[in-house]
PDB file of N, CA and C in Angstrom:
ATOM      1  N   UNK A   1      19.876 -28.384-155.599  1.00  0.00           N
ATOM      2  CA  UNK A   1      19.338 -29.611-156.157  1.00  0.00           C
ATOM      3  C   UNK A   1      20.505 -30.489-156.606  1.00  0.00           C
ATOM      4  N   UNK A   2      20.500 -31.457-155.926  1.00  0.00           N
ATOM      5  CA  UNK A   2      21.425 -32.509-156.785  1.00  0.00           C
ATOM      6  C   UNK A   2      21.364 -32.980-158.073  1.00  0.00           C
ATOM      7  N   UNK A   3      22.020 -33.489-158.652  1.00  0.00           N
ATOM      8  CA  UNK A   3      22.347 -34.373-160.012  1.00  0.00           C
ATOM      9  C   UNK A   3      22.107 -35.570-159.388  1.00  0.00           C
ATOM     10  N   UNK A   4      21.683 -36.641-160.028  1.00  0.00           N
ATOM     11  CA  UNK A   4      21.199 -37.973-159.698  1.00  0.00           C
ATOM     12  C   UNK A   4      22.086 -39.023-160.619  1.00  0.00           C
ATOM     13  N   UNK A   5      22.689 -39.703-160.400  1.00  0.00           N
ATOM     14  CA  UNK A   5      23.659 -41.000-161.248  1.00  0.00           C
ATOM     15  C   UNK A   5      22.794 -42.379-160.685  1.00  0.00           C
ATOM     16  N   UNK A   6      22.941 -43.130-162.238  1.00  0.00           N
ATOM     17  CA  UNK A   6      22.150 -44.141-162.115  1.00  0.00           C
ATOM     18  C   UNK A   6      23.066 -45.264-163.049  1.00  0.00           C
ATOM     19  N   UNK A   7      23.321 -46.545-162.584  1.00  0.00           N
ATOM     20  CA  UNK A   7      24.155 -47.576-162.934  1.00  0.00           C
ATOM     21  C   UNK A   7      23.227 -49.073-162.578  1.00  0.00           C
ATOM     22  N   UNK A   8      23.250 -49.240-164.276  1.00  0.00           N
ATOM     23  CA  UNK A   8      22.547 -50.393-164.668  1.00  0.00           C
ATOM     24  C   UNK A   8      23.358 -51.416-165.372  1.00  0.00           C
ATOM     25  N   UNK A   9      23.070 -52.781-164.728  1.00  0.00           N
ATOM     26  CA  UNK A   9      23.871 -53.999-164.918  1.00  0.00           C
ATOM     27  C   UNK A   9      22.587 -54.405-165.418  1.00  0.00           C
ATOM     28  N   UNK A  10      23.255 -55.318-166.853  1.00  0.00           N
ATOM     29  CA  UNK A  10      22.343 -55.944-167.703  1.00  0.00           C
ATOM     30  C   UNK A  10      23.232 -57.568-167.786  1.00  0.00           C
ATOM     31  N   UNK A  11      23.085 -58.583-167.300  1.00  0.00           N
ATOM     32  CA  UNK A  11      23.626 -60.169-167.613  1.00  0.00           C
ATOM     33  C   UNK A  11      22.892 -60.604-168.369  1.00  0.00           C
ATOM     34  N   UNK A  12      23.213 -60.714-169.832  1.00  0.00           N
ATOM     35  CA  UNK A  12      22.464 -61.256-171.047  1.00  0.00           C
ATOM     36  C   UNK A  12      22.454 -62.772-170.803  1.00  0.00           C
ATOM     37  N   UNK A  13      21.383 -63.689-171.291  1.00  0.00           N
ATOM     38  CA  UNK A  13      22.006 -65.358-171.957  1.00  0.00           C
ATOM     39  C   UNK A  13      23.045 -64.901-172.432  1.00  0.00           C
ATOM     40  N   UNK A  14      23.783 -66.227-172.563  1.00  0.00           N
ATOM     41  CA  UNK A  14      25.124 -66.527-173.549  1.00  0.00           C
ATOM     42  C   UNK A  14      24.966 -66.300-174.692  1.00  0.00           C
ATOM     43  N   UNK A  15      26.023 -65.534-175.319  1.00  0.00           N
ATOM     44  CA  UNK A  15      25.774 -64.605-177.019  1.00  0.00           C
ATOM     45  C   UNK A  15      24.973 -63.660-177.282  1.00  0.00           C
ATOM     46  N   UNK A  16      24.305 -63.338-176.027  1.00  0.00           N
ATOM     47  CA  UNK A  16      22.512 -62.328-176.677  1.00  0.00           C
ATOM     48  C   UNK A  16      23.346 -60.951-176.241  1.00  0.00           C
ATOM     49  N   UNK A  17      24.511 -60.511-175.323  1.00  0.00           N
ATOM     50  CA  UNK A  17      25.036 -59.463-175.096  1.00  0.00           C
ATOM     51  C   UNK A  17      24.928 -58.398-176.172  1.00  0.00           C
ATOM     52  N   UNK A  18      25.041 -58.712-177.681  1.00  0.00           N
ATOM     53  CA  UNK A  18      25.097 -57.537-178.479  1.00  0.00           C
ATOM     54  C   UNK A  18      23.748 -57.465-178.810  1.00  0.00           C
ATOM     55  N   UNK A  19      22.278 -58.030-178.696  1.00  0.00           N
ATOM     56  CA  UNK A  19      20.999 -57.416-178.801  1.00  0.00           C
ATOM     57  C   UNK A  19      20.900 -56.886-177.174  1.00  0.00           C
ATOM     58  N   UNK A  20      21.576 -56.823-176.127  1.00  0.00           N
ATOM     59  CA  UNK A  20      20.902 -56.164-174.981  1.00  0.00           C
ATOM     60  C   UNK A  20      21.307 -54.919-175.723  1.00  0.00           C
ATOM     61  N   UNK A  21      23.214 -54.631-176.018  1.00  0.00           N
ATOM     62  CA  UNK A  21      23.875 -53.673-176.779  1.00  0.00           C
ATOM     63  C   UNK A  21      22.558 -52.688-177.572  1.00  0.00           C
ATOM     64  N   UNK A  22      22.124 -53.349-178.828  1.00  0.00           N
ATOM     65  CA  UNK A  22      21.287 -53.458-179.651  1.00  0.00           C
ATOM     66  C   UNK A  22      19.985 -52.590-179.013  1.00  0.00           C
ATOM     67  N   UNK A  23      19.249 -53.374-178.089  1.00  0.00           N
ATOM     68  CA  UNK A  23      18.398 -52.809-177.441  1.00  0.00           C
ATOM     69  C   UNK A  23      18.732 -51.128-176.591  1.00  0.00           C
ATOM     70  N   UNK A  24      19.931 -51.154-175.937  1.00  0.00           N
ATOM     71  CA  UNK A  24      20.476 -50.035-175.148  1.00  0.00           C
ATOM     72  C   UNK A  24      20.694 -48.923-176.246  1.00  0.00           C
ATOM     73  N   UNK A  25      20.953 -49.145-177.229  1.00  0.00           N
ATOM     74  CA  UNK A  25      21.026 -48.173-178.440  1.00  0.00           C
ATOM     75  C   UNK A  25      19.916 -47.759-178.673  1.00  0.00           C
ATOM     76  N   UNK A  26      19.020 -48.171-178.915  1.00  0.00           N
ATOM     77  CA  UNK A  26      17.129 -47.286-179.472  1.00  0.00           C
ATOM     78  C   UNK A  26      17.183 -46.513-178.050  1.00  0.00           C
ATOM     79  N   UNK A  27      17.520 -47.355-177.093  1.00  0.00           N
ATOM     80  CA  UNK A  27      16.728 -46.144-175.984  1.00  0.00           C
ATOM     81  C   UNK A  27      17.853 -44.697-176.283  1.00  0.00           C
ATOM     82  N   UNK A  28      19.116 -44.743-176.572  1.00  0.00           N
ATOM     83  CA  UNK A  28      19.798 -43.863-176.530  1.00  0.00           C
ATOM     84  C   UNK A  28      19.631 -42.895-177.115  1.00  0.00           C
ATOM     85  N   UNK A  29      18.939 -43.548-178.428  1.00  0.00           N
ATOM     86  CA  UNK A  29      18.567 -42.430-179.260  1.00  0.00           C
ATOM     87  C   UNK A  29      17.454 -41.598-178.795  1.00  0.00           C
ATOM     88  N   UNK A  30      16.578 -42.291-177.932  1.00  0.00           N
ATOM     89  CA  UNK A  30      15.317 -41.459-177.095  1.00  0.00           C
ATOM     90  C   UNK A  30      16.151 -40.559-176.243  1.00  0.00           C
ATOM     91  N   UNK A  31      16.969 -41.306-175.184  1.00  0.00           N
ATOM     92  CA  UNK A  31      17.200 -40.210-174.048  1.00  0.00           C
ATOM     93  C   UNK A  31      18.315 -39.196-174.496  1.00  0.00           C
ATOM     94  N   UNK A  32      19.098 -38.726-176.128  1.00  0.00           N
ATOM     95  CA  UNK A  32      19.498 -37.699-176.333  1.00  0.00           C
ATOM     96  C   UNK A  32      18.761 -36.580-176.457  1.00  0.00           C
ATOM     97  N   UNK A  33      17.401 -36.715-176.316  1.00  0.00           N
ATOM     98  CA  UNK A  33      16.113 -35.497-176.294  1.00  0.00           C
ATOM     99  C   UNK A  33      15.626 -35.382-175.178  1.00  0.00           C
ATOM    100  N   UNK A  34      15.947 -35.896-174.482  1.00  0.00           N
ATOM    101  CA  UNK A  34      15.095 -35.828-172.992  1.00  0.00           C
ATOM    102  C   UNK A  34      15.828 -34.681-172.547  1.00  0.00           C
ATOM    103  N   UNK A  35      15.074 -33.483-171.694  1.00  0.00           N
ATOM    104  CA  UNK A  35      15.543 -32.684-171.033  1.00  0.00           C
ATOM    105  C   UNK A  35      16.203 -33.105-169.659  1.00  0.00           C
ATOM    106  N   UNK A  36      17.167 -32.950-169.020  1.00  0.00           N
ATOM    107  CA  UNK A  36      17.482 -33.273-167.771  1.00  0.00           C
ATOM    108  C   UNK A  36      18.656 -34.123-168.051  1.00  0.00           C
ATOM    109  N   UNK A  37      18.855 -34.854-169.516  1.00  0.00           N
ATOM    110  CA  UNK A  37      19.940 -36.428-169.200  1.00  0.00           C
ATOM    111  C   UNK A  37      20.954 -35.712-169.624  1.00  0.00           C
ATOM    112  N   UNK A  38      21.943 -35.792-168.861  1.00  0.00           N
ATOM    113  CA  UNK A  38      23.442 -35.339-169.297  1.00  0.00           C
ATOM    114  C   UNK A  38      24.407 -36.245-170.379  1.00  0.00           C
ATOM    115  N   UNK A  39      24.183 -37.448-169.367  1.00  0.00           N
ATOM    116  CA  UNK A  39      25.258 -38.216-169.600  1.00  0.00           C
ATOM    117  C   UNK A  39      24.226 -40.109-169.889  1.00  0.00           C
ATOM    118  N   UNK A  40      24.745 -40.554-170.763  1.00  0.00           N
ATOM    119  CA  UNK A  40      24.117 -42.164-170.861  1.00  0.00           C
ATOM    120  C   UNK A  40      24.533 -42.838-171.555  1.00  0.00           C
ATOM    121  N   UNK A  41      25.540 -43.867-171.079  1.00  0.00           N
ATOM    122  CA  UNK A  41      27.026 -44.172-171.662  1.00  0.00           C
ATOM    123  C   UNK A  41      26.668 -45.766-171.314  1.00  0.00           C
ATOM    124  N   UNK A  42      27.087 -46.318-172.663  1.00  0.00           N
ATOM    125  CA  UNK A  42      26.857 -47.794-172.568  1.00  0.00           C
ATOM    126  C   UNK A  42      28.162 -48.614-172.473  1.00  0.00           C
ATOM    127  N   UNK A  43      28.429 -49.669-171.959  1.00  0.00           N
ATOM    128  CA  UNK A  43      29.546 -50.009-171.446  1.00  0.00           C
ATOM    129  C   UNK A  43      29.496 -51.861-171.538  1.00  0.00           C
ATOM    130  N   UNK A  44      30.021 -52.274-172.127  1.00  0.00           N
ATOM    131  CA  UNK A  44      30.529 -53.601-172.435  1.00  0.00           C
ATOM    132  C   UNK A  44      31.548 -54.102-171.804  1.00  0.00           C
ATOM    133  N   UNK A  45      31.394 -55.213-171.000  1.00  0.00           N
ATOM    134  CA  UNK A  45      32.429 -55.996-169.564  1.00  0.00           C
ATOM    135  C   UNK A  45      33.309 -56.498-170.509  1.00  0.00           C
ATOM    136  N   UNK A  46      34.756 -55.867-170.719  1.00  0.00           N
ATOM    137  CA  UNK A  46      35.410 -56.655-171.062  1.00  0.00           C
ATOM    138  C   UNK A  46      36.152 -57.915-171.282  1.00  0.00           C
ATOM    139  N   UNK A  47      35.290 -58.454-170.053  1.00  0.00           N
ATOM    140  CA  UNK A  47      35.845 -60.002-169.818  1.00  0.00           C
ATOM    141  C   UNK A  47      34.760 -60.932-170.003  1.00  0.00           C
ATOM    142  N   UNK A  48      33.448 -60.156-170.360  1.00  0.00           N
ATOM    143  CA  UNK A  48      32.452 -60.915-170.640  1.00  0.00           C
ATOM    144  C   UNK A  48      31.303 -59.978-171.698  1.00  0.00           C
ATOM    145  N   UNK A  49      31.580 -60.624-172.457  1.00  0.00           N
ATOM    146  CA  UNK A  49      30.026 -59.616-173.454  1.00  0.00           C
ATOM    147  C   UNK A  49      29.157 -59.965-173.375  1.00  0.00           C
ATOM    148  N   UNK A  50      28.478 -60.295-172.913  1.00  0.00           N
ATOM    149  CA  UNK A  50      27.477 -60.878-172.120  1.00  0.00           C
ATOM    150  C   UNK A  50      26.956 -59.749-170.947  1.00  0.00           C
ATOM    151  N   UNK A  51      27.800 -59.068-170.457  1.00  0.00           N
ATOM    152  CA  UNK A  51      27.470 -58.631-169.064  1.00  0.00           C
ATOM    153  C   UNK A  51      27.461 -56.644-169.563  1.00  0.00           C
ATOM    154  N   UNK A  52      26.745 -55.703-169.838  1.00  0.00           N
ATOM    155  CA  UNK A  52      26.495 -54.682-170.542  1.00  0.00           C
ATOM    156  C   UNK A  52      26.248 -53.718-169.071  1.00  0.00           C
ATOM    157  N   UNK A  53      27.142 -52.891-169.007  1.00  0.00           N
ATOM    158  CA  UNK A  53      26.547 -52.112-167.736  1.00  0.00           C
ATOM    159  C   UNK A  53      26.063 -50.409-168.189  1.00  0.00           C
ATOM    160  N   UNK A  54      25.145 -49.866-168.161  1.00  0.00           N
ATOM    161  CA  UNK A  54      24.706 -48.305-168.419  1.00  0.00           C
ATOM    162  C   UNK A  54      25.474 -47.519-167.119  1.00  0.00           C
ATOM    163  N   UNK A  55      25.693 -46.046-167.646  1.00  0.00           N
ATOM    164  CA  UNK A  55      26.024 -45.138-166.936  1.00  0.00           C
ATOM    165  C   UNK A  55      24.975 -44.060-167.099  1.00  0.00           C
ATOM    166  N   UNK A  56      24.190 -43.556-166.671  1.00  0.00           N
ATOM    167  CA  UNK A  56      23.291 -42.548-167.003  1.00  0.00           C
ATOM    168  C   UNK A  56      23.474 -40.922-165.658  1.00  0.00           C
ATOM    169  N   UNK A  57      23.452 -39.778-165.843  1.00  0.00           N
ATOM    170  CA  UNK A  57      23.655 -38.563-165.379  1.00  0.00           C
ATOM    171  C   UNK A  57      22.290 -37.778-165.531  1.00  0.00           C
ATOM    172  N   UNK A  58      21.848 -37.201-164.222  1.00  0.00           N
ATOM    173  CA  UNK A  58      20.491 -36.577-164.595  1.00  0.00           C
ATOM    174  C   UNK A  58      21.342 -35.447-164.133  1.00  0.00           C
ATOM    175  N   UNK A  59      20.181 -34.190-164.243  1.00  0.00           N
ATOM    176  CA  UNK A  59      20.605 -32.953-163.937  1.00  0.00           C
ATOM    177  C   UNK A  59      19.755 -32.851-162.657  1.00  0.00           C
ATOM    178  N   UNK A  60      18.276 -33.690-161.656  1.00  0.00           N
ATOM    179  CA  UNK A  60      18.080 -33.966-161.073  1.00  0.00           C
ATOM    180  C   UNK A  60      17.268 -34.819-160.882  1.00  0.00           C
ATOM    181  N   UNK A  61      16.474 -35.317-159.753  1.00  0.00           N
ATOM    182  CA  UNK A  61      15.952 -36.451-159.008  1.00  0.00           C
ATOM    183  C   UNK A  61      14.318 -36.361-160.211  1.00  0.00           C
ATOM    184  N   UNK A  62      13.936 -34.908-160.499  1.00  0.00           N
ATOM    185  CA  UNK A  62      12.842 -35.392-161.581  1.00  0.00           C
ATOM    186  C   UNK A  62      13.575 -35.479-162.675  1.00  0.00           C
ATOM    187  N   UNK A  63      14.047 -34.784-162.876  1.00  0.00           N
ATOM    188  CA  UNK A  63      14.709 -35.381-164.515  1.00  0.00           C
ATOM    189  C   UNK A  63      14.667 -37.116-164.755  1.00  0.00           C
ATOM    190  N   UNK A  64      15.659 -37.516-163.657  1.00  0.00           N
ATOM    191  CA  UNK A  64      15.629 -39.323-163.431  1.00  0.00           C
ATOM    192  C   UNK A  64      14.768 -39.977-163.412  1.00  0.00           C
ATOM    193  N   UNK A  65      13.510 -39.033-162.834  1.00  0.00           N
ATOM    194  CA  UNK A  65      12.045 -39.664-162.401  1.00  0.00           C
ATOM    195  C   UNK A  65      11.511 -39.937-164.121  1.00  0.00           C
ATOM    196  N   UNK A  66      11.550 -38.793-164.474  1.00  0.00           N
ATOM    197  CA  UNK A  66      10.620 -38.451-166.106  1.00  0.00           C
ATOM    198  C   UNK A  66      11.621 -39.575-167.023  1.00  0.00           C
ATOM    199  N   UNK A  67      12.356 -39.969-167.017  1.00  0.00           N
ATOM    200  CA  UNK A  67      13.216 -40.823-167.857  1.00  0.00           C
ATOM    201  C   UNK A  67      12.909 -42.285-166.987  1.00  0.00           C
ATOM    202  N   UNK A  68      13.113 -42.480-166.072  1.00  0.00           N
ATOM    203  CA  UNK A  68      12.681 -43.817-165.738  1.00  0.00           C
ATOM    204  C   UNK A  68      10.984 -43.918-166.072  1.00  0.00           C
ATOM    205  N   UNK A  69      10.653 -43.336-165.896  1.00  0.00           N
ATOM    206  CA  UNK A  69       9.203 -43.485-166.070  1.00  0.00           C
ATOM    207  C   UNK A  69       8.633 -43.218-168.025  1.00  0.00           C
ATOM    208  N   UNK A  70       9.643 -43.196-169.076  1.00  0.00           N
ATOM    209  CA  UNK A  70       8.770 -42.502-170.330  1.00  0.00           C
ATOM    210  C   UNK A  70       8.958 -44.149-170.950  1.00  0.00           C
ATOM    211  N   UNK A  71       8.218 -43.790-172.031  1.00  0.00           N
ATOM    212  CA  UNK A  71       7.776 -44.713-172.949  1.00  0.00           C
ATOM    213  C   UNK A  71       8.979 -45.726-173.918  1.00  0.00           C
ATOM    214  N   UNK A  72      10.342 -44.867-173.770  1.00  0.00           N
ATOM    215  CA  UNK A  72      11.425 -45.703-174.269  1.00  0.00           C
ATOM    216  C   UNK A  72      11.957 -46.595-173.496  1.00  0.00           C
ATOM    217  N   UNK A  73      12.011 -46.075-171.975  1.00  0.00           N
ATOM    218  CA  UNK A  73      12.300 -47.011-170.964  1.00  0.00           C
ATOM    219  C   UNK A  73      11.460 -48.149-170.972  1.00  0.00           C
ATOM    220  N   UNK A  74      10.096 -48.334-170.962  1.00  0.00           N
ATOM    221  CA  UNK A  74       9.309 -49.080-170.939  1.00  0.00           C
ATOM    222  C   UNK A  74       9.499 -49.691-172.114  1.00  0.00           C
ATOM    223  N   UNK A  75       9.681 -49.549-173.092  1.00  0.00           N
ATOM    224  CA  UNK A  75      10.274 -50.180-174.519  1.00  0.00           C
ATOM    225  C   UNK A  75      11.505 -51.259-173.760  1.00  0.00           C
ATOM    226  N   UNK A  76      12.464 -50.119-173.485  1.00  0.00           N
ATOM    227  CA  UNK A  76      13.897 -51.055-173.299  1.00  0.00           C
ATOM    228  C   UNK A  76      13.407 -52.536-172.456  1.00  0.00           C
ATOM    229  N   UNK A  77      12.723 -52.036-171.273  1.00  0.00           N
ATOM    230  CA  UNK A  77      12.625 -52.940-170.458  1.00  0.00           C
ATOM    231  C   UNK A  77      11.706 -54.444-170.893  1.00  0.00           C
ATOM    232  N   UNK A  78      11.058 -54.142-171.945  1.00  0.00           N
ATOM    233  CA  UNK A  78      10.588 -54.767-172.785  1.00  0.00           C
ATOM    234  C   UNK A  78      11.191 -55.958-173.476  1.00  0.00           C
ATOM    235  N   UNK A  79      11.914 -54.863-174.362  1.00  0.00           N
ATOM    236  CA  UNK A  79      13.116 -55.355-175.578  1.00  0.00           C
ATOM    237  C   UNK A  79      14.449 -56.066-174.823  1.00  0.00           C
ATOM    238  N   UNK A  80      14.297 -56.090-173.706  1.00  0.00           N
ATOM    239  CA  UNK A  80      15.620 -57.025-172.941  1.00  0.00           C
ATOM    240  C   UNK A  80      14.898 -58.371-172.209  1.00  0.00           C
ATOM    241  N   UNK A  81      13.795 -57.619-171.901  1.00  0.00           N
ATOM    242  CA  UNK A  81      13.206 -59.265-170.760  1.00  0.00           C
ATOM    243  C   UNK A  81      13.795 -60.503-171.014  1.00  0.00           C
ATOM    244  N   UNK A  82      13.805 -61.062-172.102  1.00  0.00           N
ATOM    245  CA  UNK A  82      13.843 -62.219-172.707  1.00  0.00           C
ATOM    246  C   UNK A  82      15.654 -62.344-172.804  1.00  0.00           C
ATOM    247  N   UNK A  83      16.128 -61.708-173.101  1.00  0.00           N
ATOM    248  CA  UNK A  83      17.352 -61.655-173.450  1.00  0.00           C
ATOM    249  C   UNK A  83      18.500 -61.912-171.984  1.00  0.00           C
ATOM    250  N   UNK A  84      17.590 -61.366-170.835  1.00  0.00           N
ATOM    251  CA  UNK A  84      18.389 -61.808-170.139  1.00  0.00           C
ATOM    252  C   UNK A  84      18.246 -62.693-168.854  1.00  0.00           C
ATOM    253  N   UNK A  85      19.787 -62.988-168.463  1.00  0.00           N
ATOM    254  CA  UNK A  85      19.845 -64.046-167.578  1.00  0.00           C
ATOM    255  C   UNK A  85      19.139 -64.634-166.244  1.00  0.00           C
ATOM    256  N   UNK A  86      19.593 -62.829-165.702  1.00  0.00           N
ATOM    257  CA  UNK A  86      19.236 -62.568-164.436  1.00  0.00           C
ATOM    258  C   UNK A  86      18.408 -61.107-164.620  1.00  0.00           C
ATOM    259  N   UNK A  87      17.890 -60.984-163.035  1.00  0.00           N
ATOM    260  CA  UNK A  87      17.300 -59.657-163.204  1.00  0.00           C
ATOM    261  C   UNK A  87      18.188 -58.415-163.340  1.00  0.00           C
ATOM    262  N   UNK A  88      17.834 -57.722-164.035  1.00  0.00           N
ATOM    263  CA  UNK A  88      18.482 -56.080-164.379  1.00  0.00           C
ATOM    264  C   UNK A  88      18.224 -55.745-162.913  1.00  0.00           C
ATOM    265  N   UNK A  89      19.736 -55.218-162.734  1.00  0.00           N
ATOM    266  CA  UNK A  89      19.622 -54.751-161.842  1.00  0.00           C
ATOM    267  C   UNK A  89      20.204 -52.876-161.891  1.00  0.00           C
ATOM    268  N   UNK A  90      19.549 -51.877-160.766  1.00  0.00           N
ATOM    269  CA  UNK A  90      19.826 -50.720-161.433  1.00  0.00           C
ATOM    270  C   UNK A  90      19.709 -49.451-159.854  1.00  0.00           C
ATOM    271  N   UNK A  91      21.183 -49.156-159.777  1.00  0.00           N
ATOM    272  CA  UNK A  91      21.351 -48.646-158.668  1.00  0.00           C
ATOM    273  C   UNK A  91      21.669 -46.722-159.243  1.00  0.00           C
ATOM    274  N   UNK A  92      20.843 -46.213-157.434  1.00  0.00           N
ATOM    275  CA  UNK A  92      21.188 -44.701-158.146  1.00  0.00           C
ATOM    276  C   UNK A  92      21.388 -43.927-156.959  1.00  0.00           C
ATOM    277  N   UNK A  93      22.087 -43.139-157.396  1.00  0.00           N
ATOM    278  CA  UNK A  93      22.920 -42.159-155.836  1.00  0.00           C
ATOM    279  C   UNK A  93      22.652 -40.649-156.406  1.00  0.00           C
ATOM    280  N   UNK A  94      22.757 -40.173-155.339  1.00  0.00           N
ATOM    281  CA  UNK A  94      22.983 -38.308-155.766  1.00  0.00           C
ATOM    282  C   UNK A  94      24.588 -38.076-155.675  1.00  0.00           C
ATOM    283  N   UNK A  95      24.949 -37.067-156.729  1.00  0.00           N
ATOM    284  CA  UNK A  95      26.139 -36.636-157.137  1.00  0.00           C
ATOM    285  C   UNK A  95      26.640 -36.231-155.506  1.00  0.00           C
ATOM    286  N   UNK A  96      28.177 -36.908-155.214  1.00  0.00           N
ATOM    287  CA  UNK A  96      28.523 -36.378-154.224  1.00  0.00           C
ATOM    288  C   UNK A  96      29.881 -35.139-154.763  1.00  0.00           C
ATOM    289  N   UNK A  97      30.506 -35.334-155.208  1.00  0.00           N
ATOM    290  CA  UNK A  97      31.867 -35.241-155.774  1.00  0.00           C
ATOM    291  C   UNK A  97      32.303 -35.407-157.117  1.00  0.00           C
ATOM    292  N   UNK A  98      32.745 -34.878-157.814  1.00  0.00           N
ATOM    293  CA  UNK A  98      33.024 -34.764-159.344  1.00  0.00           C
ATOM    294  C   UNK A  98      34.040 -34.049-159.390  1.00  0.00           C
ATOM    295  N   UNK A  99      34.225 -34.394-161.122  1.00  0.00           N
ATOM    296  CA  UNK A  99      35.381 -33.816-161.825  1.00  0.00           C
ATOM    297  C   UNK A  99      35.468 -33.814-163.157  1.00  0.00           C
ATOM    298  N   UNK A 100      35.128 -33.821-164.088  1.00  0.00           N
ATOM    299  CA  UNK A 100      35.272 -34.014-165.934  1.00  0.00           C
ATOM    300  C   UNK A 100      34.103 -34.389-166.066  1.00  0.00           C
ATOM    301  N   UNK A 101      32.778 -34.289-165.213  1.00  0.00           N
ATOM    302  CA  UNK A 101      31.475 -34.747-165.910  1.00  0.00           C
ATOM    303  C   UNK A 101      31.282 -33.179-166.293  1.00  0.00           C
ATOM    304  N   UNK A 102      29.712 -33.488-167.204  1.00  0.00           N
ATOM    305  CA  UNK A 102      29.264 -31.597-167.946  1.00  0.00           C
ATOM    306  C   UNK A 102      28.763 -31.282-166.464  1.00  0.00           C
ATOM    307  N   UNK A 103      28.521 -29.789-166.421  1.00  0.00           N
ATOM    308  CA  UNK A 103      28.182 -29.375-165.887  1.00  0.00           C
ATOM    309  C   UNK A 103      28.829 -29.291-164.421  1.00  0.00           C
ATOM    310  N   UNK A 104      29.685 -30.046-164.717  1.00  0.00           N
ATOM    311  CA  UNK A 104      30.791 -29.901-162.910  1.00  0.00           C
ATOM    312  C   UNK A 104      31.827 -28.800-163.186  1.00  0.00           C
TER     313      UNK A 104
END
C-alpha cells in the first residue's frame, strides 16, 4: 500500500494570508487525531504572505480519503472561501521515493 502526499496552494486577498494561516491551524488541530495523517505542515511563501501552501502525508489512499472527506475539512473549506483570491488548488501523488519523512 502506498503513502499518499497531498499539496495545497491557498492565494489569499491581499493581507487575509494570516486568517487562511489562522484557518489552516483549527484544522491542524483536528488532523493531529486522525488515524492515518503523518505529516501536515503549513507553509508561508516567503515572497508573498498572501500565498500559504499545506504539505499533508497519509499512511494511505483511505487514510487521505477519511481526512479529505471529515467534518474539519469541510470546516476549513468553509473558513477560507471568502478569504481567498483564487481557487484552492490541491494536488496528490503516491509516495514514490523518500528519505527523513516518519515512517521511511
Amino acid at each position: 500500500m502506498s503513502r499518499i502526499a497531498q499539496f495545497a496552494r491557498f492565494s489569499a486577498k491581499p493581507g487575509r494570508g494570516t486568517e487562511v494561516v489562522e484557518a489552516l491551524e483549527e484544522a491542524f488541530l483536528a488532523a493531529e487525531s486522525e488515524p492515518g495523517t503523518q505529516v501536515y505542515a503549513i507553509h508561508v511563501q516567503p515572497d508573498d504572505p498572501n500565498v500559504v501552501w499545506m504539505y499533508e502525508l497519509y499512511e494511505s489512499e483511505q487514510a487521505q480519503r477519511s481526512h479529505s472527506g471529515s467534518q474539519a475539512t469541510a470546516a476549513l473549506r468553509a473558513a477560507v472561501g471568502e478569504l481567498l483570491d483564487e481557487p484552492l488548488t490541491v494536488t496528490r501523488g503516491a509516495v514514490h521515493h523518500e528519505f527523513g519523512l516518519p515512517g521511511a
